[in-house]
Every structure is written in structure tokens, then in C-alpha cells.
PDB file of N, CA and C in Angstrom:
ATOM      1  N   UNK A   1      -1.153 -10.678   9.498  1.00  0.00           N
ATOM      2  CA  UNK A   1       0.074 -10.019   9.098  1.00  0.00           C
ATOM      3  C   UNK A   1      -0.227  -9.051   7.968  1.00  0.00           C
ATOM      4  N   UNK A   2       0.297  -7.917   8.132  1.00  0.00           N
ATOM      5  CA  UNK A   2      -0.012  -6.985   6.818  1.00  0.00           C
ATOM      6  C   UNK A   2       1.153  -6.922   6.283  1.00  0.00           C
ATOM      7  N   UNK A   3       0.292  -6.877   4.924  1.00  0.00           N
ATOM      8  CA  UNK A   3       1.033  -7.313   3.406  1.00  0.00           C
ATOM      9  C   UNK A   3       1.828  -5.570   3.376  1.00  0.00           C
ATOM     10  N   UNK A   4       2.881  -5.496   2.290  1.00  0.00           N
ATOM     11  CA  UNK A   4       3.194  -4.166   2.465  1.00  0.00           C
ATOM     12  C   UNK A   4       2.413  -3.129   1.508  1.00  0.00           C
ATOM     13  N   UNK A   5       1.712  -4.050   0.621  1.00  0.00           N
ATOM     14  CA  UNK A   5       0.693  -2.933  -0.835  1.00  0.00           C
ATOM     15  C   UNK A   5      -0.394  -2.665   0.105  1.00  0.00           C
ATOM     16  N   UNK A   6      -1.117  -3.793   1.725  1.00  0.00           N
ATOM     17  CA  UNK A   6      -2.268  -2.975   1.987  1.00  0.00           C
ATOM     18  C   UNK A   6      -1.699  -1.878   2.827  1.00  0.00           C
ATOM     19  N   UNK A   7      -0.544  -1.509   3.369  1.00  0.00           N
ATOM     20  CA  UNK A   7       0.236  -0.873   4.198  1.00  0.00           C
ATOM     21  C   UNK A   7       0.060   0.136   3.156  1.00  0.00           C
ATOM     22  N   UNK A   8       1.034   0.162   2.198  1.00  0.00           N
ATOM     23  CA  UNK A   8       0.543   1.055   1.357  1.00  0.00           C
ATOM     24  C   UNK A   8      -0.332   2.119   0.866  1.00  0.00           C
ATOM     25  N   UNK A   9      -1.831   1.481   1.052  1.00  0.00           N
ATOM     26  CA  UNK A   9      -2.863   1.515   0.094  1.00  0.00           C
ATOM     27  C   UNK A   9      -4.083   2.373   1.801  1.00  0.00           C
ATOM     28  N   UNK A  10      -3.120   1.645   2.845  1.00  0.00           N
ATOM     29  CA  UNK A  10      -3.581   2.349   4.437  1.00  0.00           C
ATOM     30  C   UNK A  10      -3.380   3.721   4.300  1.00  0.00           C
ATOM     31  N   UNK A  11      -2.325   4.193   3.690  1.00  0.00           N
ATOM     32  CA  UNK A  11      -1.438   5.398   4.234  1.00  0.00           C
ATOM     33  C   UNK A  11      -1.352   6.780   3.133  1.00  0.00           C
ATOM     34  N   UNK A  12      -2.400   5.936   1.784  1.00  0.00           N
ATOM     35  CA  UNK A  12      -2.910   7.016   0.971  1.00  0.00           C
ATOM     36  C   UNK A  12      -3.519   8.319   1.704  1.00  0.00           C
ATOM     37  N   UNK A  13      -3.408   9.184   0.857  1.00  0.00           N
ATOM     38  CA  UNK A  13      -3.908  10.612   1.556  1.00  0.00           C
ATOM     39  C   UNK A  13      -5.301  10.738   1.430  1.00  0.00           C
ATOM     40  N   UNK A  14      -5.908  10.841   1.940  1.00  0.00           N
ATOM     41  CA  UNK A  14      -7.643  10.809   1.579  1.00  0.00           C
ATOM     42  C   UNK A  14      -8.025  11.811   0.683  1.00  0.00           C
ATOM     43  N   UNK A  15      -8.633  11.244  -0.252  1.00  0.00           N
ATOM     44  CA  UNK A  15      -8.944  11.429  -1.357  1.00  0.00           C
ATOM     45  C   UNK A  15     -10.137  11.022  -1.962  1.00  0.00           C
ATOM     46  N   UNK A  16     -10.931  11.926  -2.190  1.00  0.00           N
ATOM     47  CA  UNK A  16     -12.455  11.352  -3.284  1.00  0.00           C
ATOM     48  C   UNK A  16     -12.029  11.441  -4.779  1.00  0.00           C
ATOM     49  N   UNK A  17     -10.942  11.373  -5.009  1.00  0.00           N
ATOM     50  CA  UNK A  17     -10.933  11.287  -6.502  1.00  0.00           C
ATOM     51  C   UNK A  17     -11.204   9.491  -7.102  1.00  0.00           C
ATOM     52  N   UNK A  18     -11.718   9.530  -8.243  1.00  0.00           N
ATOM     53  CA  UNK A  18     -12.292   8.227  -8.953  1.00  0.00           C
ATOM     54  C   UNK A  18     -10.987   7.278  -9.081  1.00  0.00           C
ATOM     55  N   UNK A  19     -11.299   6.282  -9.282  1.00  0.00           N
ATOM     56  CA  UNK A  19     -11.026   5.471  -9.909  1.00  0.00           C
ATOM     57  C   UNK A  19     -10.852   4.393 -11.162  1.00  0.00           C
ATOM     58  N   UNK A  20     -10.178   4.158 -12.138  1.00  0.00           N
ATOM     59  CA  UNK A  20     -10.281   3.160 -12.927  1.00  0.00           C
ATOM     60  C   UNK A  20     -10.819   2.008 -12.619  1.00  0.00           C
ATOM     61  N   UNK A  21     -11.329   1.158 -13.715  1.00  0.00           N
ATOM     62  CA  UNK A  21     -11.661  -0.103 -13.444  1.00  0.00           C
ATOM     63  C   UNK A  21     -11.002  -1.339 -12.988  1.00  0.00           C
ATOM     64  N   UNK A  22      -9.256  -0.811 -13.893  1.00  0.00           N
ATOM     65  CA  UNK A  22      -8.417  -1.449 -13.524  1.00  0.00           C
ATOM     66  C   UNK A  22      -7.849  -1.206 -12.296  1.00  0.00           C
ATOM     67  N   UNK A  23      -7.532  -0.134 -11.992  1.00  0.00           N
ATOM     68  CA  UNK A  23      -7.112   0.758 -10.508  1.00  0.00           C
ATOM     69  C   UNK A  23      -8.345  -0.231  -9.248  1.00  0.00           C
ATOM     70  N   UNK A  24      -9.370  -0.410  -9.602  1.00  0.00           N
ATOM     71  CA  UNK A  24     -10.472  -0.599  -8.210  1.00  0.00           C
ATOM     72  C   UNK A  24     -10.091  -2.360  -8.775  1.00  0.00           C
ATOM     73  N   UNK A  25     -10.117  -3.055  -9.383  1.00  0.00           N
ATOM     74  CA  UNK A  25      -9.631  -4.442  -9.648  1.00  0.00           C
ATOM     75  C   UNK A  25      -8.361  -4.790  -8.976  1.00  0.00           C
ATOM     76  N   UNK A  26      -7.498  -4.607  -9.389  1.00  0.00           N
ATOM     77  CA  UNK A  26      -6.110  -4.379  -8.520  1.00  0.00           C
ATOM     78  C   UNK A  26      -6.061  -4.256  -6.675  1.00  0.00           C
ATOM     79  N   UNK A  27      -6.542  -2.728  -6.349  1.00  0.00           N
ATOM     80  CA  UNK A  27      -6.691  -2.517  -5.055  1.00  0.00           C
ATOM     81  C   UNK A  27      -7.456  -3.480  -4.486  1.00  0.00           C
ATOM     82  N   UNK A  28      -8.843  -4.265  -4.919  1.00  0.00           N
ATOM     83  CA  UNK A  28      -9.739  -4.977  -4.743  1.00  0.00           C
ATOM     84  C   UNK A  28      -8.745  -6.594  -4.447  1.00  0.00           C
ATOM     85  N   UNK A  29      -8.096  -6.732  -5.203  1.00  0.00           N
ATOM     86  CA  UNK A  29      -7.015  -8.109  -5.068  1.00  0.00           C
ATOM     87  C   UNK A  29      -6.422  -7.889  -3.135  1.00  0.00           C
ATOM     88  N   UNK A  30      -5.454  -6.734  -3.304  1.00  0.00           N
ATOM     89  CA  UNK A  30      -4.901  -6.732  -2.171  1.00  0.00           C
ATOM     90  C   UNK A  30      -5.663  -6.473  -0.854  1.00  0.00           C
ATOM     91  N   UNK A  31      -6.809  -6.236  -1.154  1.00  0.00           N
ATOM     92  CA  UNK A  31      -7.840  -6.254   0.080  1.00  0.00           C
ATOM     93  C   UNK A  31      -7.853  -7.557   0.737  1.00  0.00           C
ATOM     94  N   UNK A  32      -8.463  -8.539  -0.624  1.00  0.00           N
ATOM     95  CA  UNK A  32      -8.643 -10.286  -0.035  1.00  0.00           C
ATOM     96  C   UNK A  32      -9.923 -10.565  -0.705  1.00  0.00           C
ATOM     97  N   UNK A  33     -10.357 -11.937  -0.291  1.00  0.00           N
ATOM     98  CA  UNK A  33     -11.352 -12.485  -0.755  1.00  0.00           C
ATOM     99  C   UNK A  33     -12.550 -12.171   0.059  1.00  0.00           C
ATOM    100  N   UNK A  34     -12.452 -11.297   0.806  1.00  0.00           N
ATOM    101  CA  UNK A  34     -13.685 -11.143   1.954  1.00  0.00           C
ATOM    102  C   UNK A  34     -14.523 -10.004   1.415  1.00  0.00           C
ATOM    103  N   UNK A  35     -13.758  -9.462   0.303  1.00  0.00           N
ATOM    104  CA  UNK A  35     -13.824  -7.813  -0.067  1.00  0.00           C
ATOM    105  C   UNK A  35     -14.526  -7.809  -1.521  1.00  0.00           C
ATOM    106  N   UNK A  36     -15.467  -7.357  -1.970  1.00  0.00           N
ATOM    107  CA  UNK A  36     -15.786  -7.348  -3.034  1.00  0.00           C
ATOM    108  C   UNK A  36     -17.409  -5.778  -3.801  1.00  0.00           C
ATOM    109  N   UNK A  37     -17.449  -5.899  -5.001  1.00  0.00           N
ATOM    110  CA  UNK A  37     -17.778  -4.520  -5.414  1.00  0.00           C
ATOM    111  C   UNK A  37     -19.626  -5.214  -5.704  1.00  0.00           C
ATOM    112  N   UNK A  38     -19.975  -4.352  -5.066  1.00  0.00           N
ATOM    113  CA  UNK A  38     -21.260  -5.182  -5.240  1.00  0.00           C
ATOM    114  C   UNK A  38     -22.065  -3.879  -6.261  1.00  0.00           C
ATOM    115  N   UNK A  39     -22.696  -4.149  -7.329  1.00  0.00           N
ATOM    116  CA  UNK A  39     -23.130  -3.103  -8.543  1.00  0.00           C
ATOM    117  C   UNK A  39     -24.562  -3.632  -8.142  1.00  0.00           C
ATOM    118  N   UNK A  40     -24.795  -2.021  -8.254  1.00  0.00           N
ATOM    119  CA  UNK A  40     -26.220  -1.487  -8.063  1.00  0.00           C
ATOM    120  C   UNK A  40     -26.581  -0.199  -8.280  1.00  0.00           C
ATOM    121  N   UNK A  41     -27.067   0.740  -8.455  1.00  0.00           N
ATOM    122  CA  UNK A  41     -27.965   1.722  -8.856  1.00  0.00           C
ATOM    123  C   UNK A  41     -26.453   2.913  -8.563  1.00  0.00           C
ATOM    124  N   UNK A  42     -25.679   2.188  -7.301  1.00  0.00           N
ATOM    125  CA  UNK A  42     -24.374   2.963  -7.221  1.00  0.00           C
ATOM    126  C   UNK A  42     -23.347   1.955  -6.804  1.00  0.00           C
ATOM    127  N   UNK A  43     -22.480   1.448  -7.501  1.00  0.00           N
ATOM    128  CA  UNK A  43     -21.359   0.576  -7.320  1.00  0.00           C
ATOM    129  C   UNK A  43     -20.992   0.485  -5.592  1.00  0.00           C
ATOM    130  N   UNK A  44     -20.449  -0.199  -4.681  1.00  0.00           N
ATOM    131  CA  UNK A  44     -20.253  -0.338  -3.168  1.00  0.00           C
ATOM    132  C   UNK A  44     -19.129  -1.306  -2.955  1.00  0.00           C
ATOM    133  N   UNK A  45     -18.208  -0.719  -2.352  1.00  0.00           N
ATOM    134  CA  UNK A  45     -17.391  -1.750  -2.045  1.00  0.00           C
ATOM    135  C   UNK A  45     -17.863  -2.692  -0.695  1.00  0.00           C
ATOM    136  N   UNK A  46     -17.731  -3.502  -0.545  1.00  0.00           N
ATOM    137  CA  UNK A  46     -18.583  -4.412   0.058  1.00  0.00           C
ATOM    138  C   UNK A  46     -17.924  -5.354   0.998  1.00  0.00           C
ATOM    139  N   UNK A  47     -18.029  -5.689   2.057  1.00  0.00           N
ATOM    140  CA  UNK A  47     -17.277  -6.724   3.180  1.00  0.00           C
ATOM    141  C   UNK A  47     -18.140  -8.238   3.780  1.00  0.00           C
ATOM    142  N   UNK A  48     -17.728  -8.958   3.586  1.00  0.00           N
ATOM    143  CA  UNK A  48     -18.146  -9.944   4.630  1.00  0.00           C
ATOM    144  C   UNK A  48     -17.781 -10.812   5.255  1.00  0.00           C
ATOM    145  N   UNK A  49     -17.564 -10.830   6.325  1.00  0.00           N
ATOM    146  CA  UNK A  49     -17.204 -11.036   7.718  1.00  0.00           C
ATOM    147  C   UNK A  49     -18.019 -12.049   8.692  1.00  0.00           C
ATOM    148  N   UNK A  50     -17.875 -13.605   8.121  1.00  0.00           N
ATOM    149  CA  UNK A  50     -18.980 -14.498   8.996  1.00  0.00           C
ATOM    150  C   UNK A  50     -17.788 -14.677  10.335  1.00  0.00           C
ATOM    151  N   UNK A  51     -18.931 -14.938  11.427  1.00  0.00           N
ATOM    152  CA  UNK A  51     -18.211 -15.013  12.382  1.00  0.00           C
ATOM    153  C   UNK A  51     -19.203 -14.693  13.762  1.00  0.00           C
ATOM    154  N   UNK A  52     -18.632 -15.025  14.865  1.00  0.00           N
ATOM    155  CA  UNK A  52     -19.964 -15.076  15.824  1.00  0.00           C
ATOM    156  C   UNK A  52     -19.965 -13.848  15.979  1.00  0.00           C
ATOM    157  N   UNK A  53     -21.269 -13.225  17.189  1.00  0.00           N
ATOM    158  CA  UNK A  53     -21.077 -11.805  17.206  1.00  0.00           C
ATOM    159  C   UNK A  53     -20.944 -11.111  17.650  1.00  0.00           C
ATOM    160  N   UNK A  54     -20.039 -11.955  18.933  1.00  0.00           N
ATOM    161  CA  UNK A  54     -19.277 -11.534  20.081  1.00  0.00           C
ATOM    162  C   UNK A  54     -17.921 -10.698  19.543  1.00  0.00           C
ATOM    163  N   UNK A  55     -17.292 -11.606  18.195  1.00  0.00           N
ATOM    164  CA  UNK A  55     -16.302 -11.223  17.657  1.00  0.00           C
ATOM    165  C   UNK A  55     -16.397 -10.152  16.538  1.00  0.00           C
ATOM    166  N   UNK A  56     -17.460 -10.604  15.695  1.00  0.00           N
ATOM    167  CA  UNK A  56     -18.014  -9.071  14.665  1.00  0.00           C
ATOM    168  C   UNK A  56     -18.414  -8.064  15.283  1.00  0.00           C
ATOM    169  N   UNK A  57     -18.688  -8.138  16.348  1.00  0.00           N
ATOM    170  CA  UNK A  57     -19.141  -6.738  16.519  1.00  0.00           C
ATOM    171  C   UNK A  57     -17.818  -5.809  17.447  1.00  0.00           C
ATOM    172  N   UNK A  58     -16.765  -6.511  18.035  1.00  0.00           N
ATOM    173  CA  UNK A  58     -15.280  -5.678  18.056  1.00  0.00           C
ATOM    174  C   UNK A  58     -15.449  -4.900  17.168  1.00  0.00           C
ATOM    175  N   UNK A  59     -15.095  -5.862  15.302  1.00  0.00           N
ATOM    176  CA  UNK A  59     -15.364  -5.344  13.963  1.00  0.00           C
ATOM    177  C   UNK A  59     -15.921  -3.896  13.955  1.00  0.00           C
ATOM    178  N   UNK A  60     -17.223  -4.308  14.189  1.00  0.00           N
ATOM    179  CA  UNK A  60     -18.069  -2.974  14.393  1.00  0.00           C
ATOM    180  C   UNK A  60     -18.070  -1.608  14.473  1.00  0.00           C
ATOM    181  N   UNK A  61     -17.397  -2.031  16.077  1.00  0.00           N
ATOM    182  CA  UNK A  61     -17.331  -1.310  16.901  1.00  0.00           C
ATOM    183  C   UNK A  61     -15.812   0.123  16.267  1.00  0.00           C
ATOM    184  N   UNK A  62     -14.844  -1.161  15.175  1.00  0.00           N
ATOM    185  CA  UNK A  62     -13.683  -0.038  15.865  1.00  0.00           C
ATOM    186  C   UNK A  62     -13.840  -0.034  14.014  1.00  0.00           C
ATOM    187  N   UNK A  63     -15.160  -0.549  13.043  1.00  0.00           N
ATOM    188  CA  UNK A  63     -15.176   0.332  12.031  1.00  0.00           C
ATOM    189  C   UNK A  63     -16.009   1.503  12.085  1.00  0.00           C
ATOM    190  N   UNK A  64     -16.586   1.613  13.158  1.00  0.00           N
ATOM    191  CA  UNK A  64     -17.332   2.395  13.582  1.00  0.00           C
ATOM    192  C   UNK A  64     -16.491   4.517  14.082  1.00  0.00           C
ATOM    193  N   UNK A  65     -15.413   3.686  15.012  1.00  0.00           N
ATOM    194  CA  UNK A  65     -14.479   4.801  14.991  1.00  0.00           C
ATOM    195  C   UNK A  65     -13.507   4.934  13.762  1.00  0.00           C
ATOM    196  N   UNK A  66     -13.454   4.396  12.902  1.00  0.00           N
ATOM    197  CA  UNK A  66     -12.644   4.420  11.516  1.00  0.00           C
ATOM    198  C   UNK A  66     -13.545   5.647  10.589  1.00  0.00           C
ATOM    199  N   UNK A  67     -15.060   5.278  10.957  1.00  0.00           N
ATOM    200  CA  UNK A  67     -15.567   6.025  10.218  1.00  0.00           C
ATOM    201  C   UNK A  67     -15.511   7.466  10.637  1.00  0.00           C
ATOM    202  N   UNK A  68     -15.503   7.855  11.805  1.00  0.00           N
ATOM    203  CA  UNK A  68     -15.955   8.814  12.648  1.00  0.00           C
ATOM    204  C   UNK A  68     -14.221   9.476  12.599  1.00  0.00           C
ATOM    205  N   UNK A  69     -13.138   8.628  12.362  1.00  0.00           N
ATOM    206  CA  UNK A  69     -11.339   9.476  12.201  1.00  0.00           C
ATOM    207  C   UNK A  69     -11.826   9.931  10.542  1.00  0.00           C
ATOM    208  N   UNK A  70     -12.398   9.155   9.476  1.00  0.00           N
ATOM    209  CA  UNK A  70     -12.137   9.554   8.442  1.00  0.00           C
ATOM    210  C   UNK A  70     -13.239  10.566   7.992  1.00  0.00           C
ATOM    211  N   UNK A  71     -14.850  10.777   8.832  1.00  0.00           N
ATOM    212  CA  UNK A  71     -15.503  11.472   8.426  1.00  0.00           C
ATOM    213  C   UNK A  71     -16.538  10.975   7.339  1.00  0.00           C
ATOM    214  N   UNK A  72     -16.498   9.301   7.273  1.00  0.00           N
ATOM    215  CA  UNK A  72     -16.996   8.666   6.142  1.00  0.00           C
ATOM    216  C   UNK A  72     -17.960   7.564   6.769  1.00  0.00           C
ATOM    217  N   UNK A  73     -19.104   7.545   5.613  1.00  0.00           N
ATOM    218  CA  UNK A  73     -20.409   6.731   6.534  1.00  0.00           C
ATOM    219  C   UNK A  73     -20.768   5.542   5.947  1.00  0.00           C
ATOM    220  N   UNK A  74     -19.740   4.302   6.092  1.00  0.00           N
ATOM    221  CA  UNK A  74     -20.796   2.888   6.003  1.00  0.00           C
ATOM    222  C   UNK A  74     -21.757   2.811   6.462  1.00  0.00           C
ATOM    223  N   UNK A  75     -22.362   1.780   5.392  1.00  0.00           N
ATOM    224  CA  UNK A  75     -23.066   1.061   6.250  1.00  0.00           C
ATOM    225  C   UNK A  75     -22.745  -0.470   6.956  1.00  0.00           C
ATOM    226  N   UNK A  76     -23.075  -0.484   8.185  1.00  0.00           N
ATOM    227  CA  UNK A  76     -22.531  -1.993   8.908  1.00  0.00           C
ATOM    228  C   UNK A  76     -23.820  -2.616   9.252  1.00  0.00           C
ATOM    229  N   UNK A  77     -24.209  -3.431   9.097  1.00  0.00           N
ATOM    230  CA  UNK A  77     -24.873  -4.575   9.669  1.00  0.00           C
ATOM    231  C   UNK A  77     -23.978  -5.441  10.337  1.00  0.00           C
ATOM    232  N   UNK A  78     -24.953  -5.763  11.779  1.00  0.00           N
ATOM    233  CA  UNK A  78     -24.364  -6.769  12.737  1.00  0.00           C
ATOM    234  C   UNK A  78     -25.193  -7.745  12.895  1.00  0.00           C
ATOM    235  N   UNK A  79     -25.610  -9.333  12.560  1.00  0.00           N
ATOM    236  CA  UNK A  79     -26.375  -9.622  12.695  1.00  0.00           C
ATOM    237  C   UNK A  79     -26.003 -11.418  12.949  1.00  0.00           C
ATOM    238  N   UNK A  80     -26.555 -12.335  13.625  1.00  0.00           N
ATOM    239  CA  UNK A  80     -26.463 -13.520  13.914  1.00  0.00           C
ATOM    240  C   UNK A  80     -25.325 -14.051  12.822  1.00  0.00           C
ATOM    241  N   UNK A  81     -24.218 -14.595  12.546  1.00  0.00           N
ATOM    242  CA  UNK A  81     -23.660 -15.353  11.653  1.00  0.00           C
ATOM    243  C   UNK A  81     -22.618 -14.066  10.716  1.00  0.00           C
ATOM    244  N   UNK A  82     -22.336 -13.227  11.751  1.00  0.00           N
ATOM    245  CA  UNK A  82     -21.429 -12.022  10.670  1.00  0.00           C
ATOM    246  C   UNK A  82     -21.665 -10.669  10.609  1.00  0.00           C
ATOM    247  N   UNK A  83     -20.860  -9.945  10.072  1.00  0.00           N
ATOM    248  CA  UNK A  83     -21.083  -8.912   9.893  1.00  0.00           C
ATOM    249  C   UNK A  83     -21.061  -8.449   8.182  1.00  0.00           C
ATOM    250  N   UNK A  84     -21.702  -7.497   7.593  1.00  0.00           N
ATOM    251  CA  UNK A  84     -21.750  -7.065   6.439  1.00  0.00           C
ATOM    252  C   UNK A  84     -20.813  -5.098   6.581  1.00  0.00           C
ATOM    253  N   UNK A  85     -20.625  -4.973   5.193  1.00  0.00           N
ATOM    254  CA  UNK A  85     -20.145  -3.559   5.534  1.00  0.00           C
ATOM    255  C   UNK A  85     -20.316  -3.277   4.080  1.00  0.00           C
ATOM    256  N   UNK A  86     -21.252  -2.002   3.842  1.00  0.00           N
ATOM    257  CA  UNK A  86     -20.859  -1.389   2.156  1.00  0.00           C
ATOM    258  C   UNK A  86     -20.748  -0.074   2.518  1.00  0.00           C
ATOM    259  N   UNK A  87     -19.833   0.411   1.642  1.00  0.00           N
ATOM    260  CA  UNK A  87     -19.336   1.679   1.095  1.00  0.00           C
ATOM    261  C   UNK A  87     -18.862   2.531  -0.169  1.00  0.00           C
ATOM    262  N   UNK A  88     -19.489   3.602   0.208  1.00  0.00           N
ATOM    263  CA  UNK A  88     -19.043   4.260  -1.337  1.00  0.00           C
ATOM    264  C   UNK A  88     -19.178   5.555  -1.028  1.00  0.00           C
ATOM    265  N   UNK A  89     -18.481   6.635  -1.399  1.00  0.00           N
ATOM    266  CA  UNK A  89     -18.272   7.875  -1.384  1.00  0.00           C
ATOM    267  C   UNK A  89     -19.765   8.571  -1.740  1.00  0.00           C
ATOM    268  N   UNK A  90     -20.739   9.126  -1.033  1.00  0.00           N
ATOM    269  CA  UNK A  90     -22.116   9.651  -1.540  1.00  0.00           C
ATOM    270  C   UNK A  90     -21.841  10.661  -2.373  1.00  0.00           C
ATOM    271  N   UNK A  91     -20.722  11.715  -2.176  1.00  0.00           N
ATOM    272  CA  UNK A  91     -21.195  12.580  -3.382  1.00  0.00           C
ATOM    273  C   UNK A  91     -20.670  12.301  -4.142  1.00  0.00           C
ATOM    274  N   UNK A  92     -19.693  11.668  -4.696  1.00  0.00           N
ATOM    275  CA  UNK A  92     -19.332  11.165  -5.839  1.00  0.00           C
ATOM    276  C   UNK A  92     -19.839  10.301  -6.220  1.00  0.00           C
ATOM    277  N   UNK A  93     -21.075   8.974  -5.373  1.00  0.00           N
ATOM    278  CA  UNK A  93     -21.920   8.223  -6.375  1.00  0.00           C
ATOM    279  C   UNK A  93     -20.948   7.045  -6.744  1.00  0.00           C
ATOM    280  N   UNK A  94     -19.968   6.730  -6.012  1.00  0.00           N
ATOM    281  CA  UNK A  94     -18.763   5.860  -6.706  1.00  0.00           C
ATOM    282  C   UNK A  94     -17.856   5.193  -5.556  1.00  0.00           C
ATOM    283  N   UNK A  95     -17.267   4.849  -6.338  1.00  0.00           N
ATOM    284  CA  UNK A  95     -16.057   4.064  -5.224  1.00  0.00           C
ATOM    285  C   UNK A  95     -14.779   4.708  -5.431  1.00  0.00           C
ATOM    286  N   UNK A  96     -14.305   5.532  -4.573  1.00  0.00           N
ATOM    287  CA  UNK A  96     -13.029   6.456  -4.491  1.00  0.00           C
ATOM    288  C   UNK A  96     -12.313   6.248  -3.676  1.00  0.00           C
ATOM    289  N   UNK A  97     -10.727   6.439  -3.675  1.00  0.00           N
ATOM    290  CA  UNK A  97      -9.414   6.442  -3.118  1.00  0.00           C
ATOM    291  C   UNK A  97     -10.001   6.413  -1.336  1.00  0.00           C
ATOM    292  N   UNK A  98     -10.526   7.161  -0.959  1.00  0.00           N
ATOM    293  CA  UNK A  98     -10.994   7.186   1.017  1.00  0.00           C
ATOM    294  C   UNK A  98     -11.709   5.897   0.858  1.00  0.00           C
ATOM    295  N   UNK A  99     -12.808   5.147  -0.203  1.00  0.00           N
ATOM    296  CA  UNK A  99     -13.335   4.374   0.668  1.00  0.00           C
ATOM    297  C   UNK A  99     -12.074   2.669   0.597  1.00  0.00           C
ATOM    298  N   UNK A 100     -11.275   3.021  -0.386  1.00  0.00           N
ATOM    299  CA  UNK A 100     -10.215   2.160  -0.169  1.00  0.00           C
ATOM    300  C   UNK A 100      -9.238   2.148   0.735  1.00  0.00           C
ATOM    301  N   UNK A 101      -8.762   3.265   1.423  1.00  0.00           N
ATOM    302  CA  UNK A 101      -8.017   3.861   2.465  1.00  0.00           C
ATOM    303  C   UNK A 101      -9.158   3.080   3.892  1.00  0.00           C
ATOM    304  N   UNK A 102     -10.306   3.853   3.707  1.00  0.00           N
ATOM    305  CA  UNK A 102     -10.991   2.707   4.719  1.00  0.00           C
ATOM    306  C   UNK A 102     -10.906   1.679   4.618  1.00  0.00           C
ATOM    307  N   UNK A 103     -11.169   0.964   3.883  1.00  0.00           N
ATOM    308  CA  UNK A 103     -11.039  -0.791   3.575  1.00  0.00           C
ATOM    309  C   UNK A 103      -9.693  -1.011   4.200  1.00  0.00           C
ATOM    310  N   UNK A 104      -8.822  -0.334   3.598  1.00  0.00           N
ATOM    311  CA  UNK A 104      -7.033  -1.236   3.642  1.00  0.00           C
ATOM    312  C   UNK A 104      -7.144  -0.916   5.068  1.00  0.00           C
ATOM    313  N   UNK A 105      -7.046   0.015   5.929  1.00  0.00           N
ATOM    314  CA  UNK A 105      -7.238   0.282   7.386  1.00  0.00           C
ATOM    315  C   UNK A 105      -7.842  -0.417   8.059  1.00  0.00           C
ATOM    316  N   UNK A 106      -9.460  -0.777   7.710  1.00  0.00           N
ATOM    317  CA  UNK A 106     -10.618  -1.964   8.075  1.00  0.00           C
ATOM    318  C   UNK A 106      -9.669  -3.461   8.111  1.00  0.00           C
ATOM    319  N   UNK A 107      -9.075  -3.697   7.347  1.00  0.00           N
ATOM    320  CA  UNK A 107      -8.579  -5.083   7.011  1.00  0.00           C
ATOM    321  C   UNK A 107      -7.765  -4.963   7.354  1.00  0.00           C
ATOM    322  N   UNK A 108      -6.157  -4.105   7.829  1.00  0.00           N
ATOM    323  CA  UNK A 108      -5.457  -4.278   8.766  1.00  0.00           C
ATOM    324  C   UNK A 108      -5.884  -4.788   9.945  1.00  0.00           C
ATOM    325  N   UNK A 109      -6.691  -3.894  10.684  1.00  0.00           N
ATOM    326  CA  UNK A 109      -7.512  -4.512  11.851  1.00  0.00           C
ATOM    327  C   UNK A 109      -7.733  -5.721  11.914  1.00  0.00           C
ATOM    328  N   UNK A 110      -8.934  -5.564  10.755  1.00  0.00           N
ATOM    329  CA  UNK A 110      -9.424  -7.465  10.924  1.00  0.00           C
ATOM    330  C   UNK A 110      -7.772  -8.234  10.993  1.00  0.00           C
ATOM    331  N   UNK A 111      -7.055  -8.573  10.308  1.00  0.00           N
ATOM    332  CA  UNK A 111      -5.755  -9.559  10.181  1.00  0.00           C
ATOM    333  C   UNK A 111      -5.302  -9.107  11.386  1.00  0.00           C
ATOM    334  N   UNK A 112      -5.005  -8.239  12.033  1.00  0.00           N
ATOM    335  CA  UNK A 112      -4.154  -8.299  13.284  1.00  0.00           C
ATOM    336  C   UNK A 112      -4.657  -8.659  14.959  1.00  0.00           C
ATOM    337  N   UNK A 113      -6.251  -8.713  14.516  1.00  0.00           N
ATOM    338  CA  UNK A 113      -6.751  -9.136  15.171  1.00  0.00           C
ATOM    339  C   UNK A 113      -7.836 -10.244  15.332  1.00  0.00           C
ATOM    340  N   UNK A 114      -6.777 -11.469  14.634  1.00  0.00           N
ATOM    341  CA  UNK A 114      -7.287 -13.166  14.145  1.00  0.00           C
ATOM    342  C   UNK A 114      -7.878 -13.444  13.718  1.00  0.00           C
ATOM    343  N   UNK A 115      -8.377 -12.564  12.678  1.00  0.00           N
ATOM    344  CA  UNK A 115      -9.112 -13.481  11.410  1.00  0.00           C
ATOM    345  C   UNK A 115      -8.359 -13.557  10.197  1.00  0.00           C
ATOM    346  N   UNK A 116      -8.722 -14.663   9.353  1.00  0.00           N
ATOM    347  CA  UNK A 116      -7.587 -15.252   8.732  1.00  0.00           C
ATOM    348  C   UNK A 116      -7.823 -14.455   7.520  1.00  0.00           C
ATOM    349  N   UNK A 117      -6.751 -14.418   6.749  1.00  0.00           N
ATOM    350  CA  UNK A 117      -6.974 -14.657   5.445  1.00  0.00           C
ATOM    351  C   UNK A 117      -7.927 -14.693   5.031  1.00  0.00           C
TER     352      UNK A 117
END
């Protein structure tokens, strides 16, 4: 079921502008617990998705055309026990408004199509 802030947070205008710490904390809440910022040499918003991989790779498949409507390049791993997903805006070096617009879009999907919470 989608919440109405990730509805929200879906229907932003795409945008590479930055973010606050508090702003990416916040948005990061209404994503879920599956969702998280993994810091490294360039901050990544980050997914994980255990699950067989008959069913992650649907996932995959239709973050795959998410990327290809928005013009934006995760990375996905598909592999025995789940799927992984990081993202971050390359020329900005950061985590910006599109790769949250992807996420909230990504995670509509996932919830409407039975994975839990």
C-alpha cells in the first residue's frame, strides 16, 4: 500500500539539486527499512531486497526500465539470496532529489507488488 509522503516524494519533478542532511534523513524514513545511505568515497543511496531470484529479478527488470524513463544509472546486482541497488547522481557526486524520485517510484513497485514492509 502506498503511504501518501512516498506518493508524494514519487511525483517530485526531477531534479539534481542537493540535499540537506536533514532533508535525505527524513525522505530516507519514508522510503522504509530496506533503504539506506551507504558512505563511501561518494555517499549512495542503497537498497536491499533478500528474496529468491525468480522474484528479484521482476525487481530488476522493471528498475531497470525506471532507469531508462528517468535517464539515471544504478547499479543492480542480482544474485542468489536478493537483490542489491546503489545510487547516486554522478555528476553531482551526491545523493539528489531524482535519485529519491527513483527510490519512492522503486518502492512503490516493490509494495504493490508483495513485498512487505
Amino acid at each position: 500500500m502506498n503511504t501518501p509522503n512516498l506518493d508524494a516524494m514519487a511525483t517530485f519533478t526531477v531534479s539534481r539539486d542537493g540535499l540537506t542532511f536533514e532533508e535525505l534523513q527524513h525522505e530516507l524514513k519514508l522510503l522504509g527499512e530496506r533503504w539506506s545511505v551507504k558512505s563511501g568515497a561518494v555517499d549512495e543511496l542503497h537498497l536491499r531486497l533478500p528474496g529468491m531470484m525468480m522474484r528479484t529479478g521482476k525487481v530488476a527488470a522493471f528498475a531497470g526500465g525506471l532507469a531508462d524513463e528517468l535517464d539515471h544509472h544504478p547499479r543492480i546486482v542480482l544474485e542468489y539470496g536478493g537483490l542489491t541497488l546503489e545510487l547516486h547522481t554522478h555528476d553531482a557526486k551526491a545523493i539528489t532529489v531524482i535519485d529519491l524520485v527513483y527510490a519512492a517510484r522503486l518502492e512503490q513497485w516493490i509494495r504493490a507488488n508483495g513485498f512487505p514492509i
